[in-house]
Every structure is written in C-alpha cells, then in structure tokens.
PDB file of N, CA and C in Angstrom:
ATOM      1  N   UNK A   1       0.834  -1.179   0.000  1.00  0.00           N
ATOM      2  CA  UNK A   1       0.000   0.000   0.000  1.00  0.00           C
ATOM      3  C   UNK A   1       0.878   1.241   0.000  1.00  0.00           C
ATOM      4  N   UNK A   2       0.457   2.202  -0.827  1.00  0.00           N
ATOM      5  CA  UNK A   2       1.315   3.435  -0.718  1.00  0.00           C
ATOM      6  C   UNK A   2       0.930   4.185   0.171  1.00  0.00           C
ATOM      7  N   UNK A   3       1.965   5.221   0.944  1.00  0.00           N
ATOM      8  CA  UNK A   3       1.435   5.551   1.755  1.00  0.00           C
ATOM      9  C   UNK A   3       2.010   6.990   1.509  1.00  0.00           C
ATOM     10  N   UNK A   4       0.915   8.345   1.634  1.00  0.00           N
ATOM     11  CA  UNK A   4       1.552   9.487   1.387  1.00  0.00           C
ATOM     12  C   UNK A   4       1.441  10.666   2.488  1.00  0.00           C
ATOM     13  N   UNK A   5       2.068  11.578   2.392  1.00  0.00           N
ATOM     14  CA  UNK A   5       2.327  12.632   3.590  1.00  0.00           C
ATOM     15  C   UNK A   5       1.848  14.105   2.983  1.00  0.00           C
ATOM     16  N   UNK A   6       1.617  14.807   3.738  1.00  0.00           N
ATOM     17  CA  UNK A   6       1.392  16.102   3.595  1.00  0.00           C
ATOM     18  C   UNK A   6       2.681  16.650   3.069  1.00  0.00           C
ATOM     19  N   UNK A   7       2.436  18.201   2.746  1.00  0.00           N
ATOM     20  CA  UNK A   7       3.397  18.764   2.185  1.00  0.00           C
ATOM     21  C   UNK A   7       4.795  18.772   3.164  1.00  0.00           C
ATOM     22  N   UNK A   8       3.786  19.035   4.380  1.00  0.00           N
ATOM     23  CA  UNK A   8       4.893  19.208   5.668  1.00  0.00           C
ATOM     24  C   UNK A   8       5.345  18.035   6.218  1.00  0.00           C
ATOM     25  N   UNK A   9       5.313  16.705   5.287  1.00  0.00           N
ATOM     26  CA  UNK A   9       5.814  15.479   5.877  1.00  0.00           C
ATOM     27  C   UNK A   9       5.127  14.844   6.967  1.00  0.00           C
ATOM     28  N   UNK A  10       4.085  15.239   7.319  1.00  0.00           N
ATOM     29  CA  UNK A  10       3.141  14.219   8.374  1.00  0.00           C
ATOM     30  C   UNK A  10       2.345  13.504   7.709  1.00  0.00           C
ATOM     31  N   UNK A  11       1.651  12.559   8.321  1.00  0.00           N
ATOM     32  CA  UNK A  11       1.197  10.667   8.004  1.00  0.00           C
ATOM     33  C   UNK A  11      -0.019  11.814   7.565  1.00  0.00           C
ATOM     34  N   UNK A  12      -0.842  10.747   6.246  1.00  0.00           N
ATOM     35  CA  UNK A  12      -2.090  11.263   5.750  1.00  0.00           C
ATOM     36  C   UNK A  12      -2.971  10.110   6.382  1.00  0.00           C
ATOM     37  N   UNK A  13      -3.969  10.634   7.187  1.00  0.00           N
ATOM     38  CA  UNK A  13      -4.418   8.961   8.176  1.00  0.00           C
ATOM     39  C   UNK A  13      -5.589   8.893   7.753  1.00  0.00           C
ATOM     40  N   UNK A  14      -6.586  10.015   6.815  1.00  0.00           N
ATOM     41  CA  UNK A  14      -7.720   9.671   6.507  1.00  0.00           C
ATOM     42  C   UNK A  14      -8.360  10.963   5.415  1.00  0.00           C
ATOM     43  N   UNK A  15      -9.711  10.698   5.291  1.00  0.00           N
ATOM     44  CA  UNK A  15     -10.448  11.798   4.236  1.00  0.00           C
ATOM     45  C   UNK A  15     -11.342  12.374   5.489  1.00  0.00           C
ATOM     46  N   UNK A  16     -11.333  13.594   5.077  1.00  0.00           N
ATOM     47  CA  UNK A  16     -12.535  14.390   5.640  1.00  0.00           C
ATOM     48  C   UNK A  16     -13.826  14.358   5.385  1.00  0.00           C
ATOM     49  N   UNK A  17     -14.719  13.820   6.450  1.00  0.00           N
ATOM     50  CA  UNK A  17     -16.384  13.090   5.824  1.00  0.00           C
ATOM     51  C   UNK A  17     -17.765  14.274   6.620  1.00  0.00           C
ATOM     52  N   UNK A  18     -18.315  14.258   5.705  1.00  0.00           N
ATOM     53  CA  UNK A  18     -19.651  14.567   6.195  1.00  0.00           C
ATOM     54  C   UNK A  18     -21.126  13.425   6.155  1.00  0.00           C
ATOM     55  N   UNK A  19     -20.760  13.277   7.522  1.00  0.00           N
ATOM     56  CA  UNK A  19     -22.120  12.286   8.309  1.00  0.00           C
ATOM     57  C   UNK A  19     -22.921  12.902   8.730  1.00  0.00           C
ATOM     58  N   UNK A  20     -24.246  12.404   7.849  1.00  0.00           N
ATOM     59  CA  UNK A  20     -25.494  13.014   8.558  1.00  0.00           C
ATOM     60  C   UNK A  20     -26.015  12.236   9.989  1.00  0.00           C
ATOM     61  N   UNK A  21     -26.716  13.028  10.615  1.00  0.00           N
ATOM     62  CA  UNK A  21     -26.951  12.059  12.399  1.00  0.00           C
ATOM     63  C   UNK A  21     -28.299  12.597  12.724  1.00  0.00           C
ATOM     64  N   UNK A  22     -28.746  11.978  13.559  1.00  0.00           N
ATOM     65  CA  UNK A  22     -30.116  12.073  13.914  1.00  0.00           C
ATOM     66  C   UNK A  22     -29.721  12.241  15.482  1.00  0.00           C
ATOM     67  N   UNK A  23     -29.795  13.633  16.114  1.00  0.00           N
ATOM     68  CA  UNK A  23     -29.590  13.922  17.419  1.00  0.00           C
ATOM     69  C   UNK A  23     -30.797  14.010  18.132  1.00  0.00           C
ATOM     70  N   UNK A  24     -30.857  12.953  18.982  1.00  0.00           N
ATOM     71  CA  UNK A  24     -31.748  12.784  20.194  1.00  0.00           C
ATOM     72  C   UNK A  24     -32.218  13.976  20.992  1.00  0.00           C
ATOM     73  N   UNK A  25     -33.643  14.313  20.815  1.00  0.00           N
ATOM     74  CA  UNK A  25     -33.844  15.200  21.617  1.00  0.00           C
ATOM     75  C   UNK A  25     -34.884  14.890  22.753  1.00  0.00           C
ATOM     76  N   UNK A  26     -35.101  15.407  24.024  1.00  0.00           N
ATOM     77  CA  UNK A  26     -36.039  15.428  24.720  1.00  0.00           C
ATOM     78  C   UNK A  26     -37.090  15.918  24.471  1.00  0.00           C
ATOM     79  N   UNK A  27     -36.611  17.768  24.549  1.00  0.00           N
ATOM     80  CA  UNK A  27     -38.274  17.927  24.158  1.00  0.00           C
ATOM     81  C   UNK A  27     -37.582  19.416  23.305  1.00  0.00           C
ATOM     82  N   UNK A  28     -38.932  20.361  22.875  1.00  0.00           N
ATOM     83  CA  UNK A  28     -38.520  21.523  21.927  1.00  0.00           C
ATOM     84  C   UNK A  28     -39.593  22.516  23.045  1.00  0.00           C
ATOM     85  N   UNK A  29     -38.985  23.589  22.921  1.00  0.00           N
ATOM     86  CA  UNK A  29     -39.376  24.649  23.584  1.00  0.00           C
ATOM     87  C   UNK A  29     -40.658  25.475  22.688  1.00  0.00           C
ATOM     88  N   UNK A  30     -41.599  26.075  23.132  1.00  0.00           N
ATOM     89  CA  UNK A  30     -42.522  26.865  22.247  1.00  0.00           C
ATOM     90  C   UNK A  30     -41.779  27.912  21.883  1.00  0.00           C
ATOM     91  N   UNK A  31     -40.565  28.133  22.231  1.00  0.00           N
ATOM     92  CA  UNK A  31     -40.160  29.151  21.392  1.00  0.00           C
ATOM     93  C   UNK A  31     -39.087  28.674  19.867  1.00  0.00           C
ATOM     94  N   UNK A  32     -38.865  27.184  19.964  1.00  0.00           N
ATOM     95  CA  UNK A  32     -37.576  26.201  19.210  1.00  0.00           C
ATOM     96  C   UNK A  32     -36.456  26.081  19.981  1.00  0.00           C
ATOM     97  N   UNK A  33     -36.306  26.113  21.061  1.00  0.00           N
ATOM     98  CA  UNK A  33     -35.052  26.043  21.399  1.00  0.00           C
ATOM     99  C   UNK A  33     -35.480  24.115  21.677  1.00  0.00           C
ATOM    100  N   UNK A  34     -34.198  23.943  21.372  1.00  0.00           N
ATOM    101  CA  UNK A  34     -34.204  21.673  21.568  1.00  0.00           C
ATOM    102  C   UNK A  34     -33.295  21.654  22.773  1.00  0.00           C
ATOM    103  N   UNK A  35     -33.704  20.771  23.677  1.00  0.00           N
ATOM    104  CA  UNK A  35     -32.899  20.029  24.869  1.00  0.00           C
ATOM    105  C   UNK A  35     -33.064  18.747  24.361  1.00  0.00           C
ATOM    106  N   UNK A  36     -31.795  18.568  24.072  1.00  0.00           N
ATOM    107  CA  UNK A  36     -30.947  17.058  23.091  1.00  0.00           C
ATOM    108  C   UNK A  36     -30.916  16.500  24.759  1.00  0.00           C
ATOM    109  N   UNK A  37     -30.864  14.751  23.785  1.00  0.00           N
ATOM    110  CA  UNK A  37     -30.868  13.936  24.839  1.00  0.00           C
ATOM    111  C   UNK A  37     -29.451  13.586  25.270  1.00  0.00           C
ATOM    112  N   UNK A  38     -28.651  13.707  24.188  1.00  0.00           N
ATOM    113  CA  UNK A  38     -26.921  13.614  24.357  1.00  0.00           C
ATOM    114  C   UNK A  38     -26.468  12.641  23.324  1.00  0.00           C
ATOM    115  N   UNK A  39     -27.392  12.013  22.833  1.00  0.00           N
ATOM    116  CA  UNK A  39     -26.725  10.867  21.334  1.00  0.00           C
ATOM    117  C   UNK A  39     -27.332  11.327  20.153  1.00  0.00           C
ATOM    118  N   UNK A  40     -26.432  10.738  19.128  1.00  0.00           N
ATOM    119  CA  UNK A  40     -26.565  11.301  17.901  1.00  0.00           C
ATOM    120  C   UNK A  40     -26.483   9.340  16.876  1.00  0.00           C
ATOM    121  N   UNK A  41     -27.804   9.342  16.390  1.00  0.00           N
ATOM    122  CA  UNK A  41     -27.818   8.202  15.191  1.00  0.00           C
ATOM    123  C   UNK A  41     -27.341   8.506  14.284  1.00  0.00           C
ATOM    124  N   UNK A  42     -25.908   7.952  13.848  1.00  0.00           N
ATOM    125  CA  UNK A  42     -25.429   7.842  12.599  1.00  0.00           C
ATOM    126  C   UNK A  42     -26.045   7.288  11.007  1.00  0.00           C
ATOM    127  N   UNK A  43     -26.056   8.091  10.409  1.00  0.00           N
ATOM    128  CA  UNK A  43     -26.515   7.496   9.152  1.00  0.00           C
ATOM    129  C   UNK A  43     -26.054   7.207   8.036  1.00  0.00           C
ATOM    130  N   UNK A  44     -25.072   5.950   7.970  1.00  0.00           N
ATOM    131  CA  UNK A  44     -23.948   6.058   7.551  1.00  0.00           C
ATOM    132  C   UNK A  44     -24.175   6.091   5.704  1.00  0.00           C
ATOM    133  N   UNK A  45     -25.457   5.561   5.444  1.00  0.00           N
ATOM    134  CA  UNK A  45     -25.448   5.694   4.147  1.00  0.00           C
ATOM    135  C   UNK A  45     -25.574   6.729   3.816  1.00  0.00           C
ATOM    136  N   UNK A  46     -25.779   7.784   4.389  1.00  0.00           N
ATOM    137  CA  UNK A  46     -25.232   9.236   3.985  1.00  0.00           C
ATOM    138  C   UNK A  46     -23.646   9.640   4.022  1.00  0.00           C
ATOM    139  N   UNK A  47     -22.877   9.136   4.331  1.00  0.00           N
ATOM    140  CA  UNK A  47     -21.305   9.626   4.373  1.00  0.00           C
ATOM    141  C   UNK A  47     -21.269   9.823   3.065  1.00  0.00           C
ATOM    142  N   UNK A  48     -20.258  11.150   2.948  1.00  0.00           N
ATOM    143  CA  UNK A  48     -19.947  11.410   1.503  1.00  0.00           C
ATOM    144  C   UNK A  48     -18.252  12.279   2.417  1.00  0.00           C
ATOM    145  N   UNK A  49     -17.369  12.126   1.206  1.00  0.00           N
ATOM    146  CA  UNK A  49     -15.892  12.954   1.278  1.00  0.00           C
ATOM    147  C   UNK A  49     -16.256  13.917   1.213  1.00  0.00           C
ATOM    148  N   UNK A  50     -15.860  15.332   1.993  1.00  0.00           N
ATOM    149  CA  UNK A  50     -15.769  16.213   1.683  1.00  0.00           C
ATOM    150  C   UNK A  50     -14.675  16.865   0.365  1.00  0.00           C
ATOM    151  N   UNK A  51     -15.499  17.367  -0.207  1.00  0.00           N
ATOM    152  CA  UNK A  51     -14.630  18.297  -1.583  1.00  0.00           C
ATOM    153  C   UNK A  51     -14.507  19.505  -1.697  1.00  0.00           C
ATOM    154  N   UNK A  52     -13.499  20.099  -2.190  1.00  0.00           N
ATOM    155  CA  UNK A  52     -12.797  21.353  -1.598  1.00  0.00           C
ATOM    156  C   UNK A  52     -12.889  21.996  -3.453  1.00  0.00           C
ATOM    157  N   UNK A  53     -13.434  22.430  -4.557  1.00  0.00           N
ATOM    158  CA  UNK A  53     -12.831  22.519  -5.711  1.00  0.00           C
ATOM    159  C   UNK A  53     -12.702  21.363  -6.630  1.00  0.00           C
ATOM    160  N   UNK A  54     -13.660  20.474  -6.233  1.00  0.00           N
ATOM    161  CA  UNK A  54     -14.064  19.302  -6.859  1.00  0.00           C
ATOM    162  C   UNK A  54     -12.907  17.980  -6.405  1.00  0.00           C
ATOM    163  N   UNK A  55     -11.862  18.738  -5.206  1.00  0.00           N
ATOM    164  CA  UNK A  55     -11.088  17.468  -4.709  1.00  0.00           C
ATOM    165  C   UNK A  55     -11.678  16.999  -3.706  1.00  0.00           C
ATOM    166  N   UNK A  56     -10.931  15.779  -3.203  1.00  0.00           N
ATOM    167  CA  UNK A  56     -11.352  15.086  -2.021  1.00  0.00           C
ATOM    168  C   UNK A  56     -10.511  15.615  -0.793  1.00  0.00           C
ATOM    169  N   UNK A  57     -10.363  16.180   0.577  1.00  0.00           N
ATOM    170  CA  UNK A  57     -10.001  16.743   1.072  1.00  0.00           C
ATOM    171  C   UNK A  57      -9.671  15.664   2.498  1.00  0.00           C
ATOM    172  N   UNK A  58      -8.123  15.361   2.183  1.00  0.00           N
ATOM    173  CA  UNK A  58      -7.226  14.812   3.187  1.00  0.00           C
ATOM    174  C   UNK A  58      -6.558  15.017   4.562  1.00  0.00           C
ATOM    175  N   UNK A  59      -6.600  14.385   5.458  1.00  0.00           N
ATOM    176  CA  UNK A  59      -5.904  14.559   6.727  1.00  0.00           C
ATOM    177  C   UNK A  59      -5.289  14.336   7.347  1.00  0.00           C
ATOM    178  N   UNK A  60      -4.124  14.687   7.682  1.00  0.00           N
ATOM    179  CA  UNK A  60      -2.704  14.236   8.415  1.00  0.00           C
ATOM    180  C   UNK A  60      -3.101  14.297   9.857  1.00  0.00           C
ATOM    181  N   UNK A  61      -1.471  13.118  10.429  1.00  0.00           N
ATOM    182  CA  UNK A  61      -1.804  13.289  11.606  1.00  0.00           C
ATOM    183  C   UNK A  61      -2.039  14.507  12.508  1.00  0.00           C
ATOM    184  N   UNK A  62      -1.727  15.535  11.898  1.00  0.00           N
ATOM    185  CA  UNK A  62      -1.923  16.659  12.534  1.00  0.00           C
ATOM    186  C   UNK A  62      -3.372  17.343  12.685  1.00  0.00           C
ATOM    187  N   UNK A  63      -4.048  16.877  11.970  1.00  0.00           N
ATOM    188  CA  UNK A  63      -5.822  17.189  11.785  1.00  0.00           C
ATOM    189  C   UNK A  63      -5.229  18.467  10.740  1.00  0.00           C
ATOM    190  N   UNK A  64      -4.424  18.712  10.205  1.00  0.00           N
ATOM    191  CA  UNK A  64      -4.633  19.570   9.000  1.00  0.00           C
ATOM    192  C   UNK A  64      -4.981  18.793   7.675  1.00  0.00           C
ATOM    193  N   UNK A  65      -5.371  19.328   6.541  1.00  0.00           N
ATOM    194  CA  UNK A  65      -6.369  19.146   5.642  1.00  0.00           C
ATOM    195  C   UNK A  65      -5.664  19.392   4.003  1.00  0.00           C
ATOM    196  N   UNK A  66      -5.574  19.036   3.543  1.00  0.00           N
ATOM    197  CA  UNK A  66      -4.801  19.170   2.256  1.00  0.00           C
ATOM    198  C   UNK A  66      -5.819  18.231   0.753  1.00  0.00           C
ATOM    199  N   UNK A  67      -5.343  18.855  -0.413  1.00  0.00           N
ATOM    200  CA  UNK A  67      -5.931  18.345  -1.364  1.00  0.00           C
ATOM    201  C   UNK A  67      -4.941  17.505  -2.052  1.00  0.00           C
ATOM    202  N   UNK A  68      -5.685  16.398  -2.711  1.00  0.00           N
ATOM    203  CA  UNK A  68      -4.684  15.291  -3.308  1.00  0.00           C
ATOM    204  C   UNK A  68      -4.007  15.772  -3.842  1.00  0.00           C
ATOM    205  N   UNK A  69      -3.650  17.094  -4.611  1.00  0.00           N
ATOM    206  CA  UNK A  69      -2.905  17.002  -5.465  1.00  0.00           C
ATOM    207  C   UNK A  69      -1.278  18.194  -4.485  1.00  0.00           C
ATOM    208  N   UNK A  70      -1.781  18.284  -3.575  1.00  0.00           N
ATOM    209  CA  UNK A  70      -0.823  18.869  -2.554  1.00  0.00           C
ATOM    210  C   UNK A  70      -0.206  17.893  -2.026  1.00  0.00           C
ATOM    211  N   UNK A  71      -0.329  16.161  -1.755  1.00  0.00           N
ATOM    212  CA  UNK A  71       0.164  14.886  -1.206  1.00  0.00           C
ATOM    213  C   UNK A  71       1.113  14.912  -1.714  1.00  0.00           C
ATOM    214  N   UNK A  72       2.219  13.826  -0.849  1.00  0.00           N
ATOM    215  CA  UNK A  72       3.791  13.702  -1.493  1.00  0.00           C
ATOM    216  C   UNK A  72       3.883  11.634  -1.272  1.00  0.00           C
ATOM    217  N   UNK A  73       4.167  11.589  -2.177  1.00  0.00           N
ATOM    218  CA  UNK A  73       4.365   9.753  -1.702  1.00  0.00           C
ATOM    219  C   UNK A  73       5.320   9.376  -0.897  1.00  0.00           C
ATOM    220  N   UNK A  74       5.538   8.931   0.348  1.00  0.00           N
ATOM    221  CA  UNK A  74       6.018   8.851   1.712  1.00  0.00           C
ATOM    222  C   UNK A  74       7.602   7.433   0.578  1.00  0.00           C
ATOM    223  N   UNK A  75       8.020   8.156   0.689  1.00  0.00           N
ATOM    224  CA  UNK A  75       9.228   6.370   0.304  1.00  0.00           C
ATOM    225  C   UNK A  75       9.488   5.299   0.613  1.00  0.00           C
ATOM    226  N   UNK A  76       9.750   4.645  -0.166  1.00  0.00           N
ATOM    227  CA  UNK A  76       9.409   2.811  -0.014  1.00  0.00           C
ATOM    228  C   UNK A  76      10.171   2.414   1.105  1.00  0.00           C
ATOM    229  N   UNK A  77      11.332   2.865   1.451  1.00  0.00           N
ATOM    230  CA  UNK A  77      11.784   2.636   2.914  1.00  0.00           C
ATOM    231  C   UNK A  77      11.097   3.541   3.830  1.00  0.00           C
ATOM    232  N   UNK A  78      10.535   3.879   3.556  1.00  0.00           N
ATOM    233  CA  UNK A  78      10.283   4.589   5.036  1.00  0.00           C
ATOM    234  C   UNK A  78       8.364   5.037   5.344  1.00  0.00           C
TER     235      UNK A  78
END
C-alpha cells in the first residue's frame, strides 16, 4: 500500500467526511429552542468525502487538511 504525507511530511491517516446524524432530543421549547438527549444516530449511508474545488479533502496526523494534489508519496523505505 502506498502511503503518502502532507506537504509538511506528516502521516495522511484519513479523508474528511460529512455524516449526517439524527440527534436525540427530549423535548422543543414553544419558542424552538431543543434540549438534546446527548446521542446522535449515525446514518452512515449518507457519508460522503468532503470536496474542496471538486477534490477530495485529506488529513494528516496533525488534523490539518490538504488536497490530493498537494500529497507527497512517503518512500518505499520509510
């Protein structure tokens, strides 16, 4: 498996996703305000990559964010 790094040489450990969730609420106020119950249902067949300019938008170990074409291929030794 290849494995590639940010510009700044840190591990690329994943893609940036948008999950839709279904947050538990108790009740809604007559004015809208929500008192959540504290969990959130994942809905995973909604995950989609986030895209930045029609890229897919990457993340190093650092939680910074880069576009594929900013990646560097990490070398076969290392």
């Amino acid at each position: 498996m290849t494995r590639w790094l940010s510009p700044t040489g840190s591990l690329i450990i994943g893609t940036l996703e948008n999950i839709p969730g279904i947050a538990r609420l108790i009740d809604i106020s007559d004015d809208g305000r929500i008192e959540y119950l504290g969990g959130t249902d994942i809905l995973w067949d909604g995950q989609a990559t986030v895209q930045r300019d029609g890229k897919s938008v990457f993340v190093d170990e650092g939680g910074d964010e880069w576009a594929f074409d900013q990646l560097v291929k990490a070398p076969a030794d290392g």
